[in-house]
PDB file of N, CA and C in Angstrom:
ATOM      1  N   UNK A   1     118.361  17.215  24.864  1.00  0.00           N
ATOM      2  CA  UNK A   1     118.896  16.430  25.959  1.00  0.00           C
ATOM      3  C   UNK A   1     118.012  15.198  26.155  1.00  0.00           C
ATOM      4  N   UNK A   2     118.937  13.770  26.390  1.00  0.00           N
ATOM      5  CA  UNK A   2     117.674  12.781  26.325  1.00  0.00           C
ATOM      6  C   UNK A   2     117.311  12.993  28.123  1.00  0.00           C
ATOM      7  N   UNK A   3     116.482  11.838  28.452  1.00  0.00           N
ATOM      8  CA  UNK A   3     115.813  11.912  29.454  1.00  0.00           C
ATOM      9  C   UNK A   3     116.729  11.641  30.421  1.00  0.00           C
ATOM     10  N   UNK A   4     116.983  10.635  30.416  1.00  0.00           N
ATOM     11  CA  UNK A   4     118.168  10.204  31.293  1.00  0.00           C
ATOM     12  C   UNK A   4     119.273  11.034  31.882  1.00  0.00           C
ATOM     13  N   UNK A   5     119.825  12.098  30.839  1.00  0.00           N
ATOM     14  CA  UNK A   5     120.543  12.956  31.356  1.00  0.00           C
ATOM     15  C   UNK A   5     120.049  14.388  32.017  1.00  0.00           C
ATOM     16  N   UNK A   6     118.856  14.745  31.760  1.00  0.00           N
ATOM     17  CA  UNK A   6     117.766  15.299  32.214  1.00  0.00           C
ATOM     18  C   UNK A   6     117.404  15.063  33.943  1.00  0.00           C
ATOM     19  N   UNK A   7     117.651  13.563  33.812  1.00  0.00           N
ATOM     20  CA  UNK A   7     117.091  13.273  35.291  1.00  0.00           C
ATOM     21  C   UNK A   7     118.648  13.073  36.116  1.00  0.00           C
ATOM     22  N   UNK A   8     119.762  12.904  35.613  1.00  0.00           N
ATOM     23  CA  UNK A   8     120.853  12.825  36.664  1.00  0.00           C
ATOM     24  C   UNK A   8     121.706  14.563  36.417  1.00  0.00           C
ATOM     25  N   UNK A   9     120.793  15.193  35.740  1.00  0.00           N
ATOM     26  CA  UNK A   9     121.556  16.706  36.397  1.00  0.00           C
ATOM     27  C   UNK A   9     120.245  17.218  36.894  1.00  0.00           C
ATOM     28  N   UNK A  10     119.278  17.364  37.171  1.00  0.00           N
ATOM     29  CA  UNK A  10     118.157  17.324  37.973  1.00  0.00           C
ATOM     30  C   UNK A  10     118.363  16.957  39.250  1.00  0.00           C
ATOM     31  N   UNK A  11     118.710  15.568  39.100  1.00  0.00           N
ATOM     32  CA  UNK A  11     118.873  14.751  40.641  1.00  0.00           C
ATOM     33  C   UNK A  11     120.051  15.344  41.430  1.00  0.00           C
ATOM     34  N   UNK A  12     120.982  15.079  40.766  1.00  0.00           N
ATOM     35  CA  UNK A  12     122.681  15.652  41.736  1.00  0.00           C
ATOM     36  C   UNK A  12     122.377  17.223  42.191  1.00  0.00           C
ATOM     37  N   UNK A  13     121.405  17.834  41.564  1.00  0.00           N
ATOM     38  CA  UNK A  13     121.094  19.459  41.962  1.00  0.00           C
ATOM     39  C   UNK A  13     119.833  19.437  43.170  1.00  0.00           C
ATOM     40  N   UNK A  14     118.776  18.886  42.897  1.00  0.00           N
ATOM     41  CA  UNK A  14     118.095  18.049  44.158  1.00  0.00           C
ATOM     42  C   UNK A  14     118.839  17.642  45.652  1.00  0.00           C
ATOM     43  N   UNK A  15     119.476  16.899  45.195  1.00  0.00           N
ATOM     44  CA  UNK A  15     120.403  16.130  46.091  1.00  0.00           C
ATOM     45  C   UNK A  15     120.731  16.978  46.891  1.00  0.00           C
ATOM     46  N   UNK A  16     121.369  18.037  46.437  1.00  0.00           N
ATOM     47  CA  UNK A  16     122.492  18.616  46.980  1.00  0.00           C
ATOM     48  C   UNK A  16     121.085  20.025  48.004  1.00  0.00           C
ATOM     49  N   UNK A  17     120.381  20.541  47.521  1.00  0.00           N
ATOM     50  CA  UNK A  17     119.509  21.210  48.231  1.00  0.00           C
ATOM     51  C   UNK A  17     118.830  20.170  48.801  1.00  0.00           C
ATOM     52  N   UNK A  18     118.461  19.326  48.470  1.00  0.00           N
ATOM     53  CA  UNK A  18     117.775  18.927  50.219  1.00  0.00           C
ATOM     54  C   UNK A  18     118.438  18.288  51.145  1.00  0.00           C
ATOM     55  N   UNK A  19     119.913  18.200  51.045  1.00  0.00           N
ATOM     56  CA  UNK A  19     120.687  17.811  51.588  1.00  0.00           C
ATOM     57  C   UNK A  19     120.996  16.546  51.966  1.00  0.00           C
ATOM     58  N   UNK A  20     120.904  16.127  50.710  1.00  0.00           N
ATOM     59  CA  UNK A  20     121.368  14.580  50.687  1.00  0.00           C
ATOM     60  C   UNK A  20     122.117  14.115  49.815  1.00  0.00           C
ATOM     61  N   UNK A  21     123.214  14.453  49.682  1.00  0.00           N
ATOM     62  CA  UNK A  21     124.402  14.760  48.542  1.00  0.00           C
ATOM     63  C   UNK A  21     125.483  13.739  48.784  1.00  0.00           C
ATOM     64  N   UNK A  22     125.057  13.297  50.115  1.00  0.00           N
ATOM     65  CA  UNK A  22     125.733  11.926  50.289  1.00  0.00           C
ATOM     66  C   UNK A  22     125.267  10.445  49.790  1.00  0.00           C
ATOM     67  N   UNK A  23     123.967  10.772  49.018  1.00  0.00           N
ATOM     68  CA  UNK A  23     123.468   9.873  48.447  1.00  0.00           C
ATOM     69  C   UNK A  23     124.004   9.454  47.212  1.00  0.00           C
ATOM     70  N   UNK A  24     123.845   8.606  46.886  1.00  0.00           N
ATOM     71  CA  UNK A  24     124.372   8.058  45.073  1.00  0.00           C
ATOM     72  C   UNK A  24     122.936   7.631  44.366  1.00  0.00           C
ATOM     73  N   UNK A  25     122.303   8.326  43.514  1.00  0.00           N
ATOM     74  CA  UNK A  25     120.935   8.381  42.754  1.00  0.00           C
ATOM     75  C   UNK A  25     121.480   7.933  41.797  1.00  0.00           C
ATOM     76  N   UNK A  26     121.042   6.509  41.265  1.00  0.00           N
ATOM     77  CA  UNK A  26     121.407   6.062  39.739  1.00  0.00           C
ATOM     78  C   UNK A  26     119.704   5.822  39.085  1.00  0.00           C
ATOM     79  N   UNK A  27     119.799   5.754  37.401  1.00  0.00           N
ATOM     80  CA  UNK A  27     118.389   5.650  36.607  1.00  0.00           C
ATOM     81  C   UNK A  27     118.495   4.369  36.089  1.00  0.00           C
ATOM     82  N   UNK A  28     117.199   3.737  36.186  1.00  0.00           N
ATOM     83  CA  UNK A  28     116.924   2.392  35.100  1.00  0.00           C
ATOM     84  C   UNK A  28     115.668   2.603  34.584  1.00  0.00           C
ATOM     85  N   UNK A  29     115.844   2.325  33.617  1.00  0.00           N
ATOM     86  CA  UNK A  29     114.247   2.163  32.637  1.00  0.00           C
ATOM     87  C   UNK A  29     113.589   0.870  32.465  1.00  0.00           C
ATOM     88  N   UNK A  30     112.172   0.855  32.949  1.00  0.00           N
ATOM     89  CA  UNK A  30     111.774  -0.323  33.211  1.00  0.00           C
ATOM     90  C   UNK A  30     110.637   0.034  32.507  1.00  0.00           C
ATOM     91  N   UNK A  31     110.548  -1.073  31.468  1.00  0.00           N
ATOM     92  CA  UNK A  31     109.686  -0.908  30.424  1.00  0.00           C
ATOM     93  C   UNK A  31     107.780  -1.055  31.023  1.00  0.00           C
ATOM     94  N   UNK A  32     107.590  -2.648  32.001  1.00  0.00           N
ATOM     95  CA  UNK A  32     106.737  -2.795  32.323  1.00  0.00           C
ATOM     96  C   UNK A  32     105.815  -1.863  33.674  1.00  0.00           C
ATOM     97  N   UNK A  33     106.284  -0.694  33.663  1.00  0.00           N
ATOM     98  CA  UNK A  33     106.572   0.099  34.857  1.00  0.00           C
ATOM     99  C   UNK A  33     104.667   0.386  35.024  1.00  0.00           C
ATOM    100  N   UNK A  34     104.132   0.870  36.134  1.00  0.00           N
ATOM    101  CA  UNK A  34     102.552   0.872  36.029  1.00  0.00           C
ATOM    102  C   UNK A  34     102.815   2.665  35.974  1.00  0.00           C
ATOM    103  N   UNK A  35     103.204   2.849  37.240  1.00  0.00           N
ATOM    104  CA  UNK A  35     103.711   3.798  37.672  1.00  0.00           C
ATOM    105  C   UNK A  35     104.645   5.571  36.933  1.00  0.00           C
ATOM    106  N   UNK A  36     104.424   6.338  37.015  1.00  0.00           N
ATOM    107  CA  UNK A  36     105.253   7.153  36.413  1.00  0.00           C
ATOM    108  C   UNK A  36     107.076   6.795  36.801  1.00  0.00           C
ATOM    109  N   UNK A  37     107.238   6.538  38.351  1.00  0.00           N
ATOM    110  CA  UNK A  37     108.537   6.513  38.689  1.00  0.00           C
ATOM    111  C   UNK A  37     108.666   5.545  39.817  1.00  0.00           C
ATOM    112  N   UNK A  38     109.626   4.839  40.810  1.00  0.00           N
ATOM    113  CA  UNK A  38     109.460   4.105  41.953  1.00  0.00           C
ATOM    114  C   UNK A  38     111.317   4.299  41.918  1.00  0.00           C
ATOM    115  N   UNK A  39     111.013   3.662  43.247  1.00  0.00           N
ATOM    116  CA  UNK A  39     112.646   4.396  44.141  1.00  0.00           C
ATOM    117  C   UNK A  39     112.345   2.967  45.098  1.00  0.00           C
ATOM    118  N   UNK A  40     114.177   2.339  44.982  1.00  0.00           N
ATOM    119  CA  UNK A  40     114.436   1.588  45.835  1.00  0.00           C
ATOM    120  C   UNK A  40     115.575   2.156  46.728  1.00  0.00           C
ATOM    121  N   UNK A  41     115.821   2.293  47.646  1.00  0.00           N
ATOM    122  CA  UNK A  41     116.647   3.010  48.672  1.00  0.00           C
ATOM    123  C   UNK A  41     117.373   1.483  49.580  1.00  0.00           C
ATOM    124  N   UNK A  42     118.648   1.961  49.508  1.00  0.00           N
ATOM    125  CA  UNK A  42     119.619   1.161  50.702  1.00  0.00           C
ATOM    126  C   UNK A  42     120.304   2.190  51.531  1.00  0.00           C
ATOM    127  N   UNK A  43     119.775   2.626  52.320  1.00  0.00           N
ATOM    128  CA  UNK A  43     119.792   3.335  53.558  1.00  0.00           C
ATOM    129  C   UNK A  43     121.418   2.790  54.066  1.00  0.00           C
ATOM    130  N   UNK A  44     121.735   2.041  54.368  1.00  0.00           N
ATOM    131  CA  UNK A  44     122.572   0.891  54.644  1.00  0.00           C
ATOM    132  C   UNK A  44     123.870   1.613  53.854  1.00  0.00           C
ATOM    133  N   UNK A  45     123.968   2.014  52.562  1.00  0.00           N
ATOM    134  CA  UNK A  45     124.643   2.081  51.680  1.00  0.00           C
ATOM    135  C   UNK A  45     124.716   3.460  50.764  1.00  0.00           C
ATOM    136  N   UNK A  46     123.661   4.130  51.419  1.00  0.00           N
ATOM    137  CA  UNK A  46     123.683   5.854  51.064  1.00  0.00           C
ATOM    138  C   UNK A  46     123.264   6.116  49.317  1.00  0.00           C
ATOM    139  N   UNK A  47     122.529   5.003  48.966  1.00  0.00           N
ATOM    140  CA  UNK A  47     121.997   4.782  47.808  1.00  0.00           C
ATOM    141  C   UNK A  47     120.773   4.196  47.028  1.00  0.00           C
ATOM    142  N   UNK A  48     120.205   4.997  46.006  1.00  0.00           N
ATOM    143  CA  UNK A  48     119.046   4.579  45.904  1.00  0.00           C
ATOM    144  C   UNK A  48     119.129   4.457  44.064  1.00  0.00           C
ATOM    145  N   UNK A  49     118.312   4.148  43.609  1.00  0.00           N
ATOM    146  CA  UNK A  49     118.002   3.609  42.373  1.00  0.00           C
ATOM    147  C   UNK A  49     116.780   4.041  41.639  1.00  0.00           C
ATOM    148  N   UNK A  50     116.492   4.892  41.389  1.00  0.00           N
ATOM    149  CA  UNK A  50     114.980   5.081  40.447  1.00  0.00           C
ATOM    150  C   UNK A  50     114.536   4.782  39.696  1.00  0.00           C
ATOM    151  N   UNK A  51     113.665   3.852  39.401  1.00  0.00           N
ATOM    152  CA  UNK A  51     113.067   3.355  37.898  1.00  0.00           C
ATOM    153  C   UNK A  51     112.124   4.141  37.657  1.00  0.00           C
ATOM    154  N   UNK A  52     112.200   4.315  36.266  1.00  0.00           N
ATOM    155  CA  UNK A  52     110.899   5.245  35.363  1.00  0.00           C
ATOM    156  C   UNK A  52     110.839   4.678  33.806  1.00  0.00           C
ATOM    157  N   UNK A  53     109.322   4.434  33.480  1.00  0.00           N
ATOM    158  CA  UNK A  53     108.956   4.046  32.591  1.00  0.00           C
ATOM    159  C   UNK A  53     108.238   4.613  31.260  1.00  0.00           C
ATOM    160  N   UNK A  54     107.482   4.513  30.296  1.00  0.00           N
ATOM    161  CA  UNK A  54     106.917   5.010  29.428  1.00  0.00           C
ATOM    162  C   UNK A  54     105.928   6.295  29.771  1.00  0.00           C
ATOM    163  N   UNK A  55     105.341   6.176  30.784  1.00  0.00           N
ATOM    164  CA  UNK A  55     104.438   7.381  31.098  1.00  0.00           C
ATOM    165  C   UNK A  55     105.546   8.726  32.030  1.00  0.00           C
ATOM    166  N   UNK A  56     106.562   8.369  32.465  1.00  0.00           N
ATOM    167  CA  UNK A  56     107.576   9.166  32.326  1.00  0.00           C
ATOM    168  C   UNK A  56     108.366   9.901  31.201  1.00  0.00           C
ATOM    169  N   UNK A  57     108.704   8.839  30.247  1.00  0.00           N
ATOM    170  CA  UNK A  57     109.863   9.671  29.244  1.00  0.00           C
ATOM    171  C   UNK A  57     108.340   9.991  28.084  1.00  0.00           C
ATOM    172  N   UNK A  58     107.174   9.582  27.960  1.00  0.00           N
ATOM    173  CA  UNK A  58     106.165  11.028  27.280  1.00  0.00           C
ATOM    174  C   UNK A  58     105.931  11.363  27.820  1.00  0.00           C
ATOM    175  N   UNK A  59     105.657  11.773  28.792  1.00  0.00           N
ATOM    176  CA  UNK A  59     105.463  13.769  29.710  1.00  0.00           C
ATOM    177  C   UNK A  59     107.180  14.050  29.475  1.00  0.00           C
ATOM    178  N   UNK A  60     108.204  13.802  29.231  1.00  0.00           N
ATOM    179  CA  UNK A  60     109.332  14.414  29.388  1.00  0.00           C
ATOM    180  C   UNK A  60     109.424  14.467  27.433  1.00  0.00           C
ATOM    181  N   UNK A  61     109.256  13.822  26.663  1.00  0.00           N
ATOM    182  CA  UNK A  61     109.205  13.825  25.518  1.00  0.00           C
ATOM    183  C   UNK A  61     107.688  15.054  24.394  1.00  0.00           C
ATOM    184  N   UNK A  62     106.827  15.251  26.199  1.00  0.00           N
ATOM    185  CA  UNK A  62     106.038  16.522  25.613  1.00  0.00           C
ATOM    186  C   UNK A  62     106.151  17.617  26.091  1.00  0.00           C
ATOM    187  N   UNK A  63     107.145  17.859  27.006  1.00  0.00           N
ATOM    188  CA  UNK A  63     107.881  19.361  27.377  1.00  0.00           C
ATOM    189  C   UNK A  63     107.597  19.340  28.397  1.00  0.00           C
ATOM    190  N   UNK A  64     106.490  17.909  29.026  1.00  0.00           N
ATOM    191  CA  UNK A  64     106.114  18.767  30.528  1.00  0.00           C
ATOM    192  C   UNK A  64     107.452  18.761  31.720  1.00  0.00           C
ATOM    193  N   UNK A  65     108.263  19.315  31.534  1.00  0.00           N
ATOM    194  CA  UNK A  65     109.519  19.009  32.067  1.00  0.00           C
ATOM    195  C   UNK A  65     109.024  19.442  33.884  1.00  0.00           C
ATOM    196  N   UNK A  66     108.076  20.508  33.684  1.00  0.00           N
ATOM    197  CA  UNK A  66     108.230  20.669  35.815  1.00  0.00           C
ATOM    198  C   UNK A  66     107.139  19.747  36.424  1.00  0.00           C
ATOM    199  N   UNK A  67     106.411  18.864  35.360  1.00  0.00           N
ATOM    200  CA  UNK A  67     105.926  17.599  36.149  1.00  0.00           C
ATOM    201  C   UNK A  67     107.037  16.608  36.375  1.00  0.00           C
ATOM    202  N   UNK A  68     107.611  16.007  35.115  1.00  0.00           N
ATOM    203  CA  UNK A  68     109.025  15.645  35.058  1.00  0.00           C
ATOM    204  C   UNK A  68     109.712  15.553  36.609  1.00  0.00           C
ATOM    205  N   UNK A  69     109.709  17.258  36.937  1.00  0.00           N
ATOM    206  CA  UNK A  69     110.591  17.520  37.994  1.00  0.00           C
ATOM    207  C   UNK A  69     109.965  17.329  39.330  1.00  0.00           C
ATOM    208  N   UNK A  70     108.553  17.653  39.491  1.00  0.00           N
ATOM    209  CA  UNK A  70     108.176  17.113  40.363  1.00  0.00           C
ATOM    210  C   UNK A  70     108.089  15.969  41.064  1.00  0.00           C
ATOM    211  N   UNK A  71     108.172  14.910  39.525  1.00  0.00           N
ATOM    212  CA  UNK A  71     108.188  13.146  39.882  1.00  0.00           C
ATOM    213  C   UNK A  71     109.501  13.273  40.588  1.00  0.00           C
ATOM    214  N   UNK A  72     110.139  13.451  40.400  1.00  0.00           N
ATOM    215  CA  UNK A  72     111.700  13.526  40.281  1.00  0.00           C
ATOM    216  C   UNK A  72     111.912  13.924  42.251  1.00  0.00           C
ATOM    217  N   UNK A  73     111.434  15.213  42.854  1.00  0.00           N
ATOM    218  CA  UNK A  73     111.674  15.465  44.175  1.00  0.00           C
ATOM    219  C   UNK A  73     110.707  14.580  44.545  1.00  0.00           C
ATOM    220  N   UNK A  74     109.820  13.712  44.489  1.00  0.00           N
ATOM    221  CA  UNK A  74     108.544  13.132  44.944  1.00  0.00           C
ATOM    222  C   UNK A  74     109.493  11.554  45.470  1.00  0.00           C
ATOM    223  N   UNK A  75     109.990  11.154  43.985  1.00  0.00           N
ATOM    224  CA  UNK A  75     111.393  10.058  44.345  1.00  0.00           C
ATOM    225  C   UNK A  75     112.543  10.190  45.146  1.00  0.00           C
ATOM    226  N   UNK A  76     112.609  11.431  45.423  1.00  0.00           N
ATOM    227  CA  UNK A  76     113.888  11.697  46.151  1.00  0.00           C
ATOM    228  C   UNK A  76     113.595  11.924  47.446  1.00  0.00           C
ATOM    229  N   UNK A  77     112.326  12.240  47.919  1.00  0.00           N
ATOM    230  CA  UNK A  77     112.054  12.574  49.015  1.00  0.00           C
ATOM    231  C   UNK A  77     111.573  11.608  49.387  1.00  0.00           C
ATOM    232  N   UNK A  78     111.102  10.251  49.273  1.00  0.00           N
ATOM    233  CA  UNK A  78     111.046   8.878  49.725  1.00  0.00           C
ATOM    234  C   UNK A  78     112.473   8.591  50.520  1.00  0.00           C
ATOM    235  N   UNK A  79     114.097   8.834  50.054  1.00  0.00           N
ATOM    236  CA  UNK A  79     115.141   8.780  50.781  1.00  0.00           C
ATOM    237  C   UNK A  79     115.062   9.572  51.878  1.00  0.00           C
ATOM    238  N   UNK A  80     114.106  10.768  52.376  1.00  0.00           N
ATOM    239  CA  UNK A  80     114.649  11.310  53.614  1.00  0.00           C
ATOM    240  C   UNK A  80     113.177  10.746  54.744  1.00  0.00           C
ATOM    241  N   UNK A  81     112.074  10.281  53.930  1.00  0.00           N
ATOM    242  CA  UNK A  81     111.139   9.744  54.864  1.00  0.00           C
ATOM    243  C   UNK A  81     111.006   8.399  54.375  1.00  0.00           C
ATOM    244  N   UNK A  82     111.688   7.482  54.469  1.00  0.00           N
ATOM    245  CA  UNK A  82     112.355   5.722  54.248  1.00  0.00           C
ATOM    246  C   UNK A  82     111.900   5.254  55.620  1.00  0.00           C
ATOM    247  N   UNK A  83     112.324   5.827  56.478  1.00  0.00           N
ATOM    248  CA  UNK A  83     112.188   5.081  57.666  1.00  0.00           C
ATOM    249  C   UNK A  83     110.676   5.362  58.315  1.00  0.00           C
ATOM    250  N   UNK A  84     109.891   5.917  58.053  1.00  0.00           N
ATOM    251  CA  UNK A  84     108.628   5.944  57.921  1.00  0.00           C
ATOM    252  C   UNK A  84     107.305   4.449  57.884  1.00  0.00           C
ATOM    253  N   UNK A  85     108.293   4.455  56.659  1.00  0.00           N
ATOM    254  CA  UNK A  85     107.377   2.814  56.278  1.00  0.00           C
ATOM    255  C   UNK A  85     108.203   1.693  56.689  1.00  0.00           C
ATOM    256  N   UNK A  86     109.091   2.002  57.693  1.00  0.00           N
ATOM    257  CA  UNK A  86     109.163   1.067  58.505  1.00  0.00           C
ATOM    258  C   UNK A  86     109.012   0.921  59.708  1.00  0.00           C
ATOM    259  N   UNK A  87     107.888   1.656  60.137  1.00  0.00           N
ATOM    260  CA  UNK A  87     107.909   1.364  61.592  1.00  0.00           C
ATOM    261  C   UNK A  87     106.354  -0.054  61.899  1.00  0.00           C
ATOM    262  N   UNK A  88     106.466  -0.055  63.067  1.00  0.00           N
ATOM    263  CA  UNK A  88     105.059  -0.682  63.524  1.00  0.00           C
ATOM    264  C   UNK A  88     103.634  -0.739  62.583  1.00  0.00           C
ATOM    265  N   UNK A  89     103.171  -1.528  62.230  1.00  0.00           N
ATOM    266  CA  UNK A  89     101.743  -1.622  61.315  1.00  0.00           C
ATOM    267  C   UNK A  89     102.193  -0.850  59.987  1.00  0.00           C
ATOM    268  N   UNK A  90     103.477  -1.225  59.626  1.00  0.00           N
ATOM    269  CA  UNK A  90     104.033  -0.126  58.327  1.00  0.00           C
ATOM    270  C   UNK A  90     103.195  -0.992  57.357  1.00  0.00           C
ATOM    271  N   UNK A  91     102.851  -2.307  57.407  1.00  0.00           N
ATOM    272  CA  UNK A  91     102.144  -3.116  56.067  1.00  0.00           C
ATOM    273  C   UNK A  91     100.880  -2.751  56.109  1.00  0.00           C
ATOM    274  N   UNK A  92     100.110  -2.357  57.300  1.00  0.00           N
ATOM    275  CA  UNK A  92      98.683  -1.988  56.567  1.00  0.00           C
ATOM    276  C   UNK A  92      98.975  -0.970  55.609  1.00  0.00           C
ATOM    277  N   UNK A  93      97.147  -0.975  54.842  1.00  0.00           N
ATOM    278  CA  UNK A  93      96.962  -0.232  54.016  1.00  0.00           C
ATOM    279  C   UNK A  93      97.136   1.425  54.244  1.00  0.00           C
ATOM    280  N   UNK A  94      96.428   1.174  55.501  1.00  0.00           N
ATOM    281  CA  UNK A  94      96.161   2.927  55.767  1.00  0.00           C
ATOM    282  C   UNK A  94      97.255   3.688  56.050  1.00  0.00           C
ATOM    283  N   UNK A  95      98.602   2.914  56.600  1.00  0.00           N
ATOM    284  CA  UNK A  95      99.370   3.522  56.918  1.00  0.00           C
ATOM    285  C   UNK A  95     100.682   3.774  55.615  1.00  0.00           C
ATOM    286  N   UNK A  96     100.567   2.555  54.632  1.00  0.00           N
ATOM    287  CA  UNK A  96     101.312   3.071  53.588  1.00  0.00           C
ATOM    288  C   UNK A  96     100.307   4.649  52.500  1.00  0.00           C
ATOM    289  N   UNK A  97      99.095   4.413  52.679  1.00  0.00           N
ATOM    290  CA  UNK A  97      98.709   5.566  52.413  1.00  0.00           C
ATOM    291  C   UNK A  97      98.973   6.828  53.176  1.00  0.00           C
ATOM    292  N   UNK A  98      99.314   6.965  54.587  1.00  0.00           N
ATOM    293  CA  UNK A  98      99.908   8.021  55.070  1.00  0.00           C
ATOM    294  C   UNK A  98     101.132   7.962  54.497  1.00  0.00           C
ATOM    295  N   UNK A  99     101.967   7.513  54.560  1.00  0.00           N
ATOM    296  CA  UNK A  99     103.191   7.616  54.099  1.00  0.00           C
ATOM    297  C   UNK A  99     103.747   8.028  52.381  1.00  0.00           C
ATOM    298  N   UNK A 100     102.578   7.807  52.051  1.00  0.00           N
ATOM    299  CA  UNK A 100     102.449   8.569  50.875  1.00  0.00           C
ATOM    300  C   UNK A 100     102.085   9.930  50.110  1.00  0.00           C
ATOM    301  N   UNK A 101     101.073   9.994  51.242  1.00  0.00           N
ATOM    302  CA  UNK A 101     100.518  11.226  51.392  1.00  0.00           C
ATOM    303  C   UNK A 101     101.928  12.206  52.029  1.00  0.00           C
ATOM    304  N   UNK A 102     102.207  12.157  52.616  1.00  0.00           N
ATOM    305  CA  UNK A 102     103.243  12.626  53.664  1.00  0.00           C
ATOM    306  C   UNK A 102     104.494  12.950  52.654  1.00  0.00           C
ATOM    307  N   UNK A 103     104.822  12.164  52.079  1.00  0.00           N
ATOM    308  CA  UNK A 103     106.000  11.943  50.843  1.00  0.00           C
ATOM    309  C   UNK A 103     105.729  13.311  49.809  1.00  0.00           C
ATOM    310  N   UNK A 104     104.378  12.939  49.603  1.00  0.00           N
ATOM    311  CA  UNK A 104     104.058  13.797  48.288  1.00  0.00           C
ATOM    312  C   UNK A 104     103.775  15.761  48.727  1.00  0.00           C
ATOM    313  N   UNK A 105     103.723  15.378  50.615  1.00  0.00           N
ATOM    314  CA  UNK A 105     103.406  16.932  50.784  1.00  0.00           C
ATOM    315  C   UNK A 105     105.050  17.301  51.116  1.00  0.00           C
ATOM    316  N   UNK A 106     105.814  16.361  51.567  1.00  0.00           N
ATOM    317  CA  UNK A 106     107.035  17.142  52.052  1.00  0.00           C
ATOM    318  C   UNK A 106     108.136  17.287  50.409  1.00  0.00           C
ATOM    319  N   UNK A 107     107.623  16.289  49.101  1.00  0.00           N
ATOM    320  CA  UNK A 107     107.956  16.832  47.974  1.00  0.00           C
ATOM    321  C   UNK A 107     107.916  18.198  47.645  1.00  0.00           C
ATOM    322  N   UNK A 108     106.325  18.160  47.558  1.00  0.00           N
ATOM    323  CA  UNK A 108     106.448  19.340  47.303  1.00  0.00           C
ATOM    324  C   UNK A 108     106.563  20.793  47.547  1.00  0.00           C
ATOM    325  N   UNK A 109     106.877  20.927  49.019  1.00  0.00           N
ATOM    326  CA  UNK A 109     107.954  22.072  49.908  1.00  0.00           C
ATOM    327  C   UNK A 109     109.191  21.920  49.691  1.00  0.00           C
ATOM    328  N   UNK A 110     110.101  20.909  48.993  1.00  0.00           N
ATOM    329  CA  UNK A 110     111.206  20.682  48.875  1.00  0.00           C
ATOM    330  C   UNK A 110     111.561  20.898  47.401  1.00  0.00           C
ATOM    331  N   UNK A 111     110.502  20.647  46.397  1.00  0.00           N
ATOM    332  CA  UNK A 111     110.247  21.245  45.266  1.00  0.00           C
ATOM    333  C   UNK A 111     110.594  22.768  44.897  1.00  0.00           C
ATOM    334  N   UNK A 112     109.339  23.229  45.714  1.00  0.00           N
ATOM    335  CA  UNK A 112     109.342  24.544  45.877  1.00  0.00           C
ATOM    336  C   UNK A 112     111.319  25.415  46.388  1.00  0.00           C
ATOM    337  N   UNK A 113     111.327  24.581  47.323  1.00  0.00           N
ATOM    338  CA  UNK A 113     112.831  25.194  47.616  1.00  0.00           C
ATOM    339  C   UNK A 113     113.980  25.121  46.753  1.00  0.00           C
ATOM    340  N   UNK A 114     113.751  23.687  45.905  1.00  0.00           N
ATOM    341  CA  UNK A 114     114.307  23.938  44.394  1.00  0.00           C
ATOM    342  C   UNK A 114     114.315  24.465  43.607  1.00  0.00           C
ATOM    343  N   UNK A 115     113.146  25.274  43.458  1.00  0.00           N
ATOM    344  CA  UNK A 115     112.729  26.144  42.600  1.00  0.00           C
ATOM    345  C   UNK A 115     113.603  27.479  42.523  1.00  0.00           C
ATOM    346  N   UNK A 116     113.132  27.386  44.086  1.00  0.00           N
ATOM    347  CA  UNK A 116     113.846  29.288  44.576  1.00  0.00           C
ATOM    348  C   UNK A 116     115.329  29.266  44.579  1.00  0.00           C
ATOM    349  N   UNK A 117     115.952  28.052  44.847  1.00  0.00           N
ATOM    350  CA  UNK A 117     117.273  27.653  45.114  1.00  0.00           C
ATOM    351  C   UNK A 117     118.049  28.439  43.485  1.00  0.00           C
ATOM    352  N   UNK A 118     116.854  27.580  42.200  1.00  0.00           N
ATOM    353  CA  UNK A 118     117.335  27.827  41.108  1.00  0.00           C
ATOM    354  C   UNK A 118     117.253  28.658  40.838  1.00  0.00           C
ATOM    355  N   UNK A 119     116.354  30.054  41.463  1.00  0.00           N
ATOM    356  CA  UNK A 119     116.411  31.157  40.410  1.00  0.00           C
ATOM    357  C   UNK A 119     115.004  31.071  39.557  1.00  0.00           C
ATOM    358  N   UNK A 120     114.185  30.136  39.752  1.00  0.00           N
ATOM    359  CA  UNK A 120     113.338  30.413  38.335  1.00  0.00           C
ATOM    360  C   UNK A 120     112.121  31.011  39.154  1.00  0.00           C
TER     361      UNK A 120
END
């Protein structure tokens, strides 16, 4: 299975357990990417966009598929805490570092519920 299709039956199964199935998750590959993955969200429009680059498709091209999956709820869970980094002093530093931090702990409880959701 290439990557791409990897990550939109991943995502629509995501989606749907953390309950955001009203969302529309599409993939682009962005070559110059720093990042493993990044997520643009239109709240506005019930849709978001994920780019992932080279240090994505090799961990997915060396089996590590439940890091893979982790990037994967880590991006998706930016759509249910979006409005986060927009409140008051959302541009300092310290506070996009909470918001990150925050992202990456409510990932991975939402991870976890994917997990159990699936059976594995």
């Amino acid at each position: 299975m290439k990557l791409i299709d990897f990550l939109n039956k991943h995502s629509k199964e995501m989606l749907f357990v953390f309950c955001l199935s009203h969302f529309e998750v599409t993939f682009k590959r962005r070559k110059n990417l720093d990042c493993l993955a990044e997520i643009d969200t239109d709240l506005e429009y019930l849709s978001a966009t994920i780019f992932y680059g080279n240090r994505l498709e090799k961990l997915y091209r060396s089996g590590a598929y439940e890091e893979v999956l982790k990037t994967l709820a880590h991006e998706i869970t930016h759509i249910l805490l979006e409005n986060l980094s927009e409140t008051p002093g959302s541009n300092s530093k310290s506070h996009k570092v909470a918001c990150e931090q925050a992202t990456e702990h409510v990932s991975r409880l939402l991870y976890r519920l994917y997990i159990v959701e699936k059976g594995q």
